[in-house]
C-alpha atoms as a PDB file:
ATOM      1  CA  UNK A   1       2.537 -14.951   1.313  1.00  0.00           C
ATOM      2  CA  UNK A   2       1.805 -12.402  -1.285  1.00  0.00           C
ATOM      3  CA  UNK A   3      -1.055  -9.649  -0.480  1.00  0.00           C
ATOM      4  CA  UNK A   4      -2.069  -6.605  -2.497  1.00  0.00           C
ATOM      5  CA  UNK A   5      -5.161  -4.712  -1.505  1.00  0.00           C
ATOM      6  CA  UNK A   6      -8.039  -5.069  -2.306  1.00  0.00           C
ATOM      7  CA  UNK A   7     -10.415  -2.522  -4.118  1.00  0.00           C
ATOM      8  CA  UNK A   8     -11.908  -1.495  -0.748  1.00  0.00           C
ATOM      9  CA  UNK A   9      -8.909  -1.032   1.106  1.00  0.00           C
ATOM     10  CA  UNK A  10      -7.455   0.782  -1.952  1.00  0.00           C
ATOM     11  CA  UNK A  11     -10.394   3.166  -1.878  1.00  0.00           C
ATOM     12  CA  UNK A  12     -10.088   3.321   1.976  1.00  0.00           C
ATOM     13  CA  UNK A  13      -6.126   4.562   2.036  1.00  0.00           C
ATOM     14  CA  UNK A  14      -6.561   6.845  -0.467  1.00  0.00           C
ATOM     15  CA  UNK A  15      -9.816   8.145   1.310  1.00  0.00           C
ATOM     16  CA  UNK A  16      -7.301   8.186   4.689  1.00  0.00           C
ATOM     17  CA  UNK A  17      -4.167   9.178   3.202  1.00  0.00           C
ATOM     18  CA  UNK A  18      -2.213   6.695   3.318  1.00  0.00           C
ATOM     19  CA  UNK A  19      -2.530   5.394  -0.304  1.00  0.00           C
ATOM     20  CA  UNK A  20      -1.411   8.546  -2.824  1.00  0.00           C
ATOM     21  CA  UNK A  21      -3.570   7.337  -6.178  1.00  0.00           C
ATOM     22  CA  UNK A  22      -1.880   7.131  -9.526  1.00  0.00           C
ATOM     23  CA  UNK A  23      -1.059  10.919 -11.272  1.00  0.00           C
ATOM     24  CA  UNK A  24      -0.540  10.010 -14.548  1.00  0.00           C
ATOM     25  CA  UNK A  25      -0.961   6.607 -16.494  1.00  0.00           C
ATOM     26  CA  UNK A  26       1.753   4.665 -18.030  1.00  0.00           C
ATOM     27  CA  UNK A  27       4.638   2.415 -17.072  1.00  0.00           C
ATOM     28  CA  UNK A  28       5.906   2.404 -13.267  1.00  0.00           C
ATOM     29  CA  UNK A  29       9.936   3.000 -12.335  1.00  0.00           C
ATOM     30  CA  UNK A  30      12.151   0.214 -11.035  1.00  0.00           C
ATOM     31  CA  UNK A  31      11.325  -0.466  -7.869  1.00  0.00           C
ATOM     32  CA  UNK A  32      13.323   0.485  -4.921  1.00  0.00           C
ATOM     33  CA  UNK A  33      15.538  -2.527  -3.636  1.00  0.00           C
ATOM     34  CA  UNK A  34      15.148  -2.144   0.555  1.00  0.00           C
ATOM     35  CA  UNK A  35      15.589  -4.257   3.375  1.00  0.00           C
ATOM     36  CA  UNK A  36      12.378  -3.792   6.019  1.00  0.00           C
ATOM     37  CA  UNK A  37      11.298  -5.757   9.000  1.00  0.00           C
ATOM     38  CA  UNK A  38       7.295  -5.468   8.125  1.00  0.00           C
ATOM     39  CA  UNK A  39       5.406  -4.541   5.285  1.00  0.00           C
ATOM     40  CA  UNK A  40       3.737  -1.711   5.554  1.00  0.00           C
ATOM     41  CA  UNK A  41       0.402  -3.533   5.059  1.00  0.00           C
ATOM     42  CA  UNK A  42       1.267  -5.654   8.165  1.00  0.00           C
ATOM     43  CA  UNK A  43       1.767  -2.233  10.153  1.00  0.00           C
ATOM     44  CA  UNK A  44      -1.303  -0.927   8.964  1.00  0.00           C
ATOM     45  CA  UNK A  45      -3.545  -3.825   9.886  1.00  0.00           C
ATOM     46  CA  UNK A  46      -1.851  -4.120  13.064  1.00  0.00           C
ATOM     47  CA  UNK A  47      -2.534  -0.136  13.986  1.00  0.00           C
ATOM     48  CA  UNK A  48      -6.096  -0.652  12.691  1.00  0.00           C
ATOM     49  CA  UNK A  49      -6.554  -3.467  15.390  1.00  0.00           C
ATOM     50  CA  UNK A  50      -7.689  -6.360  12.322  1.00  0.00           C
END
């Protein structure tokens, strides 16, 4: 199950914190390779009660 935010709860995390908006345009690194036991979307929604 694949979930990306949402315009809203973009605008919300970076209104928050929690979401650091882009600084510059252009191509994005290679992503970091780590194991985790939640996403951090998961945690979030789970903190927030939803």
């Amino acid at each position: 199950m694949d979930k990306t935010l949402s315009r809203d709860q973009f605008a919300k995390g970076v209104e928050e914190g929690w979401v650091t908006p882009p600084q510059k345009v252009g191509r994005l690194g290679t992503p970091l390779c780590q194991k985790t036991e939640s996403r951090s979307i998961d945690v979030l929604t789970e903190d927030r009660g939803e």
